[in-house]
Protein backbone atom coordinates (compact mmCIF):
# COMPACT_ATOMS: atom_id res chain seq x y z
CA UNK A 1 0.00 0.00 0.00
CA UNK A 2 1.37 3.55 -1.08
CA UNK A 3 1.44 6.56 1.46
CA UNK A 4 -1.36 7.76 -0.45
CA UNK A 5 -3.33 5.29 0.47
CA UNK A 6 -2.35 4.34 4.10
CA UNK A 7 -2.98 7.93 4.96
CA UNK A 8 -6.95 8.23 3.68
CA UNK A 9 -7.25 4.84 5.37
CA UNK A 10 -5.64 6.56 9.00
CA UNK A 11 -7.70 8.91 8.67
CA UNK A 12 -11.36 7.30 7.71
CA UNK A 13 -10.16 5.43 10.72
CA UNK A 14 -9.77 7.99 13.19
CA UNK A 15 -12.94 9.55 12.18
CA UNK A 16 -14.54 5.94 12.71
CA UNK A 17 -12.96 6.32 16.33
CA UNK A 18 -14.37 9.67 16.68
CA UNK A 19 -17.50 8.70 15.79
CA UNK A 20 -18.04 5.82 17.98
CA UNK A 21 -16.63 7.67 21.05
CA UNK A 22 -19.27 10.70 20.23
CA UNK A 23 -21.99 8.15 20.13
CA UNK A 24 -20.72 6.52 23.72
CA UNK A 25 -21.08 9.56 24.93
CA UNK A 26 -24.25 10.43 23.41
CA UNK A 27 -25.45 7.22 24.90
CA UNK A 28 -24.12 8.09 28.29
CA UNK A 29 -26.00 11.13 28.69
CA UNK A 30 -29.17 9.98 27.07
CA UNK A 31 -28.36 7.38 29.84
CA UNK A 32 -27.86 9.53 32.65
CA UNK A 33 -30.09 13.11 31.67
CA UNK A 34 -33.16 11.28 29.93
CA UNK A 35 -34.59 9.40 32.80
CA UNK A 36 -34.58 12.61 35.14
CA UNK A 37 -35.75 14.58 31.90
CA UNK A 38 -38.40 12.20 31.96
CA UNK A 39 -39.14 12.52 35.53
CA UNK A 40 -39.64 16.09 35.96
CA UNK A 41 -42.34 16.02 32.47
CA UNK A 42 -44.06 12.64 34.46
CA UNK A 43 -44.23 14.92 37.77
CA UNK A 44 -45.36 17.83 36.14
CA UNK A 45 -48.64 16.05 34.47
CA UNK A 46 -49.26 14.35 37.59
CA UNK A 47 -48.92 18.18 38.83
CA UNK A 48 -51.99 19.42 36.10
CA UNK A 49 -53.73 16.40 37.29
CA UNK A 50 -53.23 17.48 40.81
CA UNK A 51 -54.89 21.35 39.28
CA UNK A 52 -51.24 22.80 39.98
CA UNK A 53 -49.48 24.89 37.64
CA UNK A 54 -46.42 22.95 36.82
CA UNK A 55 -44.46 25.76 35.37
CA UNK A 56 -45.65 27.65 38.72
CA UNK A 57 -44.30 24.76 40.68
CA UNK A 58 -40.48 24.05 39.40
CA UNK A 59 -40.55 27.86 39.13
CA UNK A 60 -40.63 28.47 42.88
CA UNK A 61 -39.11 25.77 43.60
CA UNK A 62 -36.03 26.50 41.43
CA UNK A 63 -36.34 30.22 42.63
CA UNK A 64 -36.22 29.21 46.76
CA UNK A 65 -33.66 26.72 46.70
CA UNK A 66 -31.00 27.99 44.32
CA UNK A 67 -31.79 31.99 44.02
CA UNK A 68 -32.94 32.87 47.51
CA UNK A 69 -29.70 33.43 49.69
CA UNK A 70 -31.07 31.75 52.48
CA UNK A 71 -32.44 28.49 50.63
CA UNK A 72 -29.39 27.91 48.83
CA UNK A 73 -27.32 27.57 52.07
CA UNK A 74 -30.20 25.08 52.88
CA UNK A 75 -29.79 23.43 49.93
CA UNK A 76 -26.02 23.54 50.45
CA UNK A 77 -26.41 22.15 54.07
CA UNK A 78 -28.27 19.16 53.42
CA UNK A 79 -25.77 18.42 50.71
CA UNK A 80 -23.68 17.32 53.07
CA UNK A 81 -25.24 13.84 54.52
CA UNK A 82 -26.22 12.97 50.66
CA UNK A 83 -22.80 12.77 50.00
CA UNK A 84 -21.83 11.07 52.22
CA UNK A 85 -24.53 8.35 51.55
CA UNK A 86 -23.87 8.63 48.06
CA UNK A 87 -19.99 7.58 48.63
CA UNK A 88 -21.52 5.03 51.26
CA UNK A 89 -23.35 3.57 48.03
CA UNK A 90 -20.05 4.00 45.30
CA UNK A 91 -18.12 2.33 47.20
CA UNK A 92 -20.56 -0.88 47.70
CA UNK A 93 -22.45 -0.81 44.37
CA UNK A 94 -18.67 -0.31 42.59
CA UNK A 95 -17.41 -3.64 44.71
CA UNK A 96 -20.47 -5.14 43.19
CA UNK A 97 -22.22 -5.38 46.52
CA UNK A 98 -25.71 -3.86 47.78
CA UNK A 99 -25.55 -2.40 51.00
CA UNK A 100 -29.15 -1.11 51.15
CA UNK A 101 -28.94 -0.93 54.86
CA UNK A 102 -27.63 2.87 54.78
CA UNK A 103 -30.70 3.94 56.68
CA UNK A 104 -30.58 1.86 59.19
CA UNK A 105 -26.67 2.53 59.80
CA UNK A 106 -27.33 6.62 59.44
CA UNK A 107 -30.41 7.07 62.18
CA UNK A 108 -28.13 4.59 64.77
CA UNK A 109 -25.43 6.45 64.51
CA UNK A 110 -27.42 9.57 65.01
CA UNK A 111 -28.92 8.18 68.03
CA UNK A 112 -25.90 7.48 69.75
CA UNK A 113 -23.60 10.59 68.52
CA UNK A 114 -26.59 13.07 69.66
CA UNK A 115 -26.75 10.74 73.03
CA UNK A 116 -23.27 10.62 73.89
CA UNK A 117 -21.30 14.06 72.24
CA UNK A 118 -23.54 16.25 74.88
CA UNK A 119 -22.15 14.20 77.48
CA UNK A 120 -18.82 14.85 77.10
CA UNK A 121 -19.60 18.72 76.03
CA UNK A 122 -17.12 20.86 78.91
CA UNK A 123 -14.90 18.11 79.22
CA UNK A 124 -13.45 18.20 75.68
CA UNK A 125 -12.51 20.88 73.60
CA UNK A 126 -15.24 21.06 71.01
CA UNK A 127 -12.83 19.90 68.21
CA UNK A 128 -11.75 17.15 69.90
CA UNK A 129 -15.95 16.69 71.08
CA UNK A 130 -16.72 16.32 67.15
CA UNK A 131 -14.16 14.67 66.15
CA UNK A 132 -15.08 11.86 68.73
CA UNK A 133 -18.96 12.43 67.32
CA UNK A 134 -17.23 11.75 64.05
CA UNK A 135 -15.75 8.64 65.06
CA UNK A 136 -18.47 7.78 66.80
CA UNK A 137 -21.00 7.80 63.78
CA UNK A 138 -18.55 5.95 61.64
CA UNK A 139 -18.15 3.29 64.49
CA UNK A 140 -21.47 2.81 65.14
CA UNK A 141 -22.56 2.59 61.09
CA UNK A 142 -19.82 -0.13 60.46
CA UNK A 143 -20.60 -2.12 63.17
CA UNK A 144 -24.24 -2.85 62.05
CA UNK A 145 -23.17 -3.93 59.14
CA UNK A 146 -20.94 -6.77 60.43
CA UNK A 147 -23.59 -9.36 60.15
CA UNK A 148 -24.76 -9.13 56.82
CA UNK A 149 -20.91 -8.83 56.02
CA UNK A 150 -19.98 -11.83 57.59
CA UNK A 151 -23.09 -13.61 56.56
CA UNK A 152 -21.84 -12.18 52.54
CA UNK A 153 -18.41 -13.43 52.84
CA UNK A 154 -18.82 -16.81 54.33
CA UNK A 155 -21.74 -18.23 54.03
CA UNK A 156 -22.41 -16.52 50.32
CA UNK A 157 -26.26 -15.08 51.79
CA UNK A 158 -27.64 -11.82 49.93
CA UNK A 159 -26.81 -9.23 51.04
CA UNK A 160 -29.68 -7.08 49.60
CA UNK A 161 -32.12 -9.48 52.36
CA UNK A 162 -29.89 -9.04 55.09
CA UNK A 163 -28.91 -5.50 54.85
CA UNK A 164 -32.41 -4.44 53.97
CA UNK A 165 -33.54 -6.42 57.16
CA UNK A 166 -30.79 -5.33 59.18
CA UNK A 167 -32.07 -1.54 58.36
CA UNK A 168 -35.16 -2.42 59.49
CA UNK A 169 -34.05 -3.19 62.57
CA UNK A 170 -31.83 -0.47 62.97
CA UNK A 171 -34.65 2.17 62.52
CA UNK A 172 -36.70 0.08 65.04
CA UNK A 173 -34.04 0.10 67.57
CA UNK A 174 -32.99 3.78 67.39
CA UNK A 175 -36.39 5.07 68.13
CA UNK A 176 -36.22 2.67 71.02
CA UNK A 177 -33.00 4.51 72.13
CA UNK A 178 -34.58 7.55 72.09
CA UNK A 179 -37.64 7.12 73.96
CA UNK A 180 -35.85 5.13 76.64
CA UNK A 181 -32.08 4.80 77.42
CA UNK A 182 -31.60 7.80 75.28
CA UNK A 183 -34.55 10.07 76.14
CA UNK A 184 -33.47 13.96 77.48
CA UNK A 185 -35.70 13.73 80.71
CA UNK A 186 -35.99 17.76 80.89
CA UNK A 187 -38.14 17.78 77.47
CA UNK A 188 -41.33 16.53 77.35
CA UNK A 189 -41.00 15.85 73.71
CA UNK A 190 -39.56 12.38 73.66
CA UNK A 191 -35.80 13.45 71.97
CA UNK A 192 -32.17 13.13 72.94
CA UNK A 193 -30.57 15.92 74.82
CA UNK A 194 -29.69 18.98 72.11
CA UNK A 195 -26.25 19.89 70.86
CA UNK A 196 -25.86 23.45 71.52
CA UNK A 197 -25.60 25.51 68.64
CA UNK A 198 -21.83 27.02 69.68
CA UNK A 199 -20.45 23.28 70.01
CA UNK A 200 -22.11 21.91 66.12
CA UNK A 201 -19.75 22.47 63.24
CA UNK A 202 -18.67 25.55 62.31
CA UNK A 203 -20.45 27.22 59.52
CA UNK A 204 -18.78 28.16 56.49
CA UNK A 205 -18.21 31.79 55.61
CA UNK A 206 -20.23 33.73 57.95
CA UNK A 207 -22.81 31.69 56.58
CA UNK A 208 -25.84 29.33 57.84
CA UNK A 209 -23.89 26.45 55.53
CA UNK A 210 -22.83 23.97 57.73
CA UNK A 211 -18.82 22.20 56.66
CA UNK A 212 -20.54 19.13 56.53
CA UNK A 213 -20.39 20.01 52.72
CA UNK A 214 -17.11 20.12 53.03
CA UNK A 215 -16.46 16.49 54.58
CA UNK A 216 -19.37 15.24 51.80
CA UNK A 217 -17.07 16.50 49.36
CA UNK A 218 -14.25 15.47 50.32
CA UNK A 219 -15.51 11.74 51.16
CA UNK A 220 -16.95 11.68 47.48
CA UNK A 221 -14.10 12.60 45.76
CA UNK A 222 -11.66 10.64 47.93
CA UNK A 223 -14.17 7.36 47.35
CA UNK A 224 -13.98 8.22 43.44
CA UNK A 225 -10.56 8.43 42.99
CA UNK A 226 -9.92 5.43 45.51
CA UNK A 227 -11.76 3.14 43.45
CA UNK A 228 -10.90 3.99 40.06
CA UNK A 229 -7.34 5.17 40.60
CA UNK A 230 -5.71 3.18 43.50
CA UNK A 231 -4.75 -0.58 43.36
CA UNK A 232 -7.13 -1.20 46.61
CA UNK A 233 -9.87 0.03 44.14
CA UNK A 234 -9.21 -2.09 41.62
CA UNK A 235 -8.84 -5.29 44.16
CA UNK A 236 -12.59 -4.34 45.32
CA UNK A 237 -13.80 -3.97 41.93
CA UNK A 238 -12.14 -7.32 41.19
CA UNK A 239 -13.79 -8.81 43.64
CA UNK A 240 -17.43 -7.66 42.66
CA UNK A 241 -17.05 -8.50 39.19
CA UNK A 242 -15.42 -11.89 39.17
CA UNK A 243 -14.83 -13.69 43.00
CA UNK A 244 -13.33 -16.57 41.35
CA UNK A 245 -10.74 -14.57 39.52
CA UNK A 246 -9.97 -12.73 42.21
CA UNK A 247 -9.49 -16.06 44.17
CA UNK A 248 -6.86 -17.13 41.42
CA UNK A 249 -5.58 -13.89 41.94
CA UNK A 250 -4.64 -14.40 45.45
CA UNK A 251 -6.56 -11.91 47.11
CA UNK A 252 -9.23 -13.00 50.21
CA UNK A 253 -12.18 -13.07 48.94
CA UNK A 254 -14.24 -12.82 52.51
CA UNK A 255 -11.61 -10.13 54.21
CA UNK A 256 -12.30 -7.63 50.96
CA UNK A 257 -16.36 -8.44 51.17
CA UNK A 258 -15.98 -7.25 54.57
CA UNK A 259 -13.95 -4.32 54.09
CA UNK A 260 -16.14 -3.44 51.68
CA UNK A 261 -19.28 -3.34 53.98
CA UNK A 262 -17.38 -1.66 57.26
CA UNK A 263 -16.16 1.13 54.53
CA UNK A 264 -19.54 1.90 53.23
CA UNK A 265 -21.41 1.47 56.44
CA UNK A 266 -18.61 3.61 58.01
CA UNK A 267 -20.07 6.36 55.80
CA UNK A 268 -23.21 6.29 56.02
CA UNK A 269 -23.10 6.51 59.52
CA UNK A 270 -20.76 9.68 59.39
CA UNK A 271 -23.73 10.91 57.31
CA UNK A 272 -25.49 10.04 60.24
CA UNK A 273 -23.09 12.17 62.40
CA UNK A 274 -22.54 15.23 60.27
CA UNK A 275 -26.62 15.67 60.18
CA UNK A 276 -26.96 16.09 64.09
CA UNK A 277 -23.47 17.42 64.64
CA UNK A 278 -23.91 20.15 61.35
CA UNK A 279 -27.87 20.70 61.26
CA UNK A 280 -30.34 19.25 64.00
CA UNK A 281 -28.16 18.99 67.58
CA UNK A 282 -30.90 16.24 68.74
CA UNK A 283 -32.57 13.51 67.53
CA UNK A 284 -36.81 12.84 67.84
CA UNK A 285 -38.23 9.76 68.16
CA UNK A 286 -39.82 8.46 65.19
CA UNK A 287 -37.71 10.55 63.22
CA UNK A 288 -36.04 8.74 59.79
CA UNK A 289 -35.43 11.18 56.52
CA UNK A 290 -34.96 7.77 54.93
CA UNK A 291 -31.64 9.35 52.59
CA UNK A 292 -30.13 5.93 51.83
CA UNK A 293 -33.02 5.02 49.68
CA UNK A 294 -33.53 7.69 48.19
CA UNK A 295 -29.78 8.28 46.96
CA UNK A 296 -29.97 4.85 45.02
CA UNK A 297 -31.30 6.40 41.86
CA UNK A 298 -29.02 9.81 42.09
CA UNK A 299 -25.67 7.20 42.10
CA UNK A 300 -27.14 4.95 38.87
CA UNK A 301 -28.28 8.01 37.21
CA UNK A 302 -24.40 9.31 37.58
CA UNK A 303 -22.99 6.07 37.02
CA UNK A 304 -21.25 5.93 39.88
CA UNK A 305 -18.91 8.24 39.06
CA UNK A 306 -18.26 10.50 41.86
CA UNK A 307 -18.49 14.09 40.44
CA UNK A 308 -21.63 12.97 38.76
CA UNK A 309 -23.01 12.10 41.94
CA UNK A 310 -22.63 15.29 43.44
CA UNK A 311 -24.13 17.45 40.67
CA UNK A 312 -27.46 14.73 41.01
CA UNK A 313 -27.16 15.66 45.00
CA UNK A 314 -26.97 19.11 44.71
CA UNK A 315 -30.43 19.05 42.15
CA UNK A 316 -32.39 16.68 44.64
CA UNK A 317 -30.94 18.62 47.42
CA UNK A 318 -32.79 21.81 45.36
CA UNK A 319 -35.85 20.26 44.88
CA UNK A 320 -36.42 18.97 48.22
CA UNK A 321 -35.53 22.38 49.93
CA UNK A 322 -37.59 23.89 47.19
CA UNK A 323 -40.37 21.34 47.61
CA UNK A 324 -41.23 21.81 51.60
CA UNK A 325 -41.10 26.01 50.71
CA UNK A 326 -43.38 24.80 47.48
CA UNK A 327 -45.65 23.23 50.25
CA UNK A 328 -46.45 25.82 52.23
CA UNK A 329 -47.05 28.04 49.70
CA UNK A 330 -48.77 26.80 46.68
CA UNK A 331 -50.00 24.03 48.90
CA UNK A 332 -48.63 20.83 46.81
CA UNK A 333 -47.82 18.29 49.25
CA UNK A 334 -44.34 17.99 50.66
CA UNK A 335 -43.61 14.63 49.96
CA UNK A 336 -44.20 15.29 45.93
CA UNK A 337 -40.14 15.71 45.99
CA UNK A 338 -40.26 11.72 46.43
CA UNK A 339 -43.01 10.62 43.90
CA UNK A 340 -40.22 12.37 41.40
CA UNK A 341 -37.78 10.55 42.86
CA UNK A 342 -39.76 6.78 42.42
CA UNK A 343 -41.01 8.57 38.84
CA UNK A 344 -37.10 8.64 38.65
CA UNK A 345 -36.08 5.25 39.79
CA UNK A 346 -38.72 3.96 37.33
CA UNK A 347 -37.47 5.75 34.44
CA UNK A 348 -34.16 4.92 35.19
CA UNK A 349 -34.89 1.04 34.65
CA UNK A 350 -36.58 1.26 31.48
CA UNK A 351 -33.85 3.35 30.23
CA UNK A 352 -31.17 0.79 31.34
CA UNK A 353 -33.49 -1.63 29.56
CA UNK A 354 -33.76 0.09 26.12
CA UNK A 355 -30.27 1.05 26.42
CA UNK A 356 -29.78 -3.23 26.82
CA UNK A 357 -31.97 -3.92 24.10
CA UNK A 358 -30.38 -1.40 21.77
CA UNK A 359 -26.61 -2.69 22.68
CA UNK A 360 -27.70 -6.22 21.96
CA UNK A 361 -29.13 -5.10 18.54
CA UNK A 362 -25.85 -3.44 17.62
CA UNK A 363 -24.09 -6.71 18.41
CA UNK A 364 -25.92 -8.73 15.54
């Protein structure tokens, strides 16, 4: 072949290349933007069908959570513990595990930091007093997940049942906590005793935005680059996608399963932590924002990619900060925020399944 004709070949070549990666892309965000696309057109008939103006709606909505000063450090606030679930869930769904027990691990670990952080509040600096609350949270979260962990790694049970189950429980036994061995017996409200206000987290830039953003961030972005980066990433990854490899591999199986659930349980339960220790200073009794759930959907729609999942936090964080203002004053209930979200989660699977259907098409 002449150099005329090798470089016309290179080049219908490259443009082949080109192509395909445009259309990977294309395919990624049709992916990852068309199910919430979908969502927010779903929500806004059932809106009309509701006799609410939907344009009205995602108008104030948009306008009180991002443009209003004082909603956006709302919105900015409870950023923080949806990161932190959100790295809870990267880390687990990228090890090819389901730790759906996040809300369990998150309300026990607010029970016992908002318990026991007061308690040692005047004998501790108050770095060193949230810094144990910290490690506290994280304890606390990790340990309820040893079960289903050591159920996972040796006896090969799902962990979706147990975890699930295990959450259950959890939520059960925290509002036990509070109402008995917990309860702040100068309220009458049954509660924990309250965090003063001086001793939370400090806010960020004269601001009402509490750093939990900050250690949401940071645990995000330090989960992201940890697992795609990092040679303990990859082992974890390994592990999820193909035990038996890994096995031949040489690496321990059980010890990375359960590394992988005391990580992301770790997490959630600093989410835990950062809520009472950034935001609320007490915990109620039947009290349960239910986060790990409803982060599932935000993490698939990003892929798990870490920076995705933060942009996806920060637009639920909007809309639910947006919603409950929405709700007192257009009147459209407070929980619509979440029949987006399961409009979401639904639109999410059909897209994976068209997106399925069209790969295997391609293929023939």
């Amino acid at each position: 072949m002449t150099d005329e004709q090798t470089i016309p070949a290179a080049g219908a070549g490259g443009r082949a290349a080109a192509n395909a990666g445009l259309q990977a892309s294309l395919r990624v965000l049709a992916v990852s933007v068309g199910p919430l696309v979908a969502a927010l057109v779903l929500g806004g008939l059932l809106l009309l069908a509701m006799g609410f103006n939907p344009f009205s709606y995602y108008g104030y909505v948009i306008q009180r959570a991002i443009f209003s000063p004082s909603g956006f450090e709302a919105t900015l606030t409870r950023m923080g513990p949806l990161l932190l679930i959100a790295a809870s869930l990267i880390v687990a769904f990228r090890a090819g595990l389901w730790n759906l027990g996040g809300d369990g691990q998150y309300l026990l670990a607010a029970v016992f930091v908002a318990a026991t952080v007061p308690l040692t509040l005047g004998v501790l600096p108050v770095w060193a007093n949230l810094l144990l609350g910290l490690l506290i949270g994280a304890a606390v979260g990790a340990l309820w997940s040893l079960l289903p962990a050591l159920l996972k790694a040796w006896q090969g049970i799902n962990e979706i049942i147990t975890t699930l189950m295990m959450s259950f429980l959890g939520v059960s036994l925290a509002n036990v906590l509070v109402k008995l061995a917990f309860l702040d017996p100068g309220t009458t409200t049954p509660q924990t005793r309250t965090l003063p206000v001086e001793a939370r987290l400090p806010r960020l830039f004269d601001s009402s935005v509490s750093s939990g953003l900050l250690i949401g961030l940071a645990a995000v972005i330090v989960v992201h680059l940890v697992m795609t980066r990092t040679a303990f990433g990859m082992r974890l990854r390994l592990v999820g996608a193909n035990p038996r490899a890994a096995v031949h591999a040489g690496l321990s199986v059980p010890a990375l399963t359960i590394a992988v659930f005391a990580i992301s349980a770790a997490l959630a339960g600093l989410s835990g932590a950062v809520d009472i220790l950034g935001t609320h200073g007490n915990v109620r009794a039947d009290w349960n924002p239910a986060y790990s759930l409803t982060v599932v959907p935000l993490v698939f729609l990003a892929r798990l990619n870490g920076f995705g999942s933060i942009a996806y936090v920060f637009l639920f964080s909007a809309l639910t900060i947006g919603g409950e203002s929405a709700a007192r004053r257009i009147g459209v209930p407070s929980f619509f925020s979440l029949v987006i979200v399961a409009i979401l989660l639904i639109m999410l699977g059909l897209a994976e399944y068209l997106d399925k259907r069209h790969q295997e098409r391609a293929r023939r």
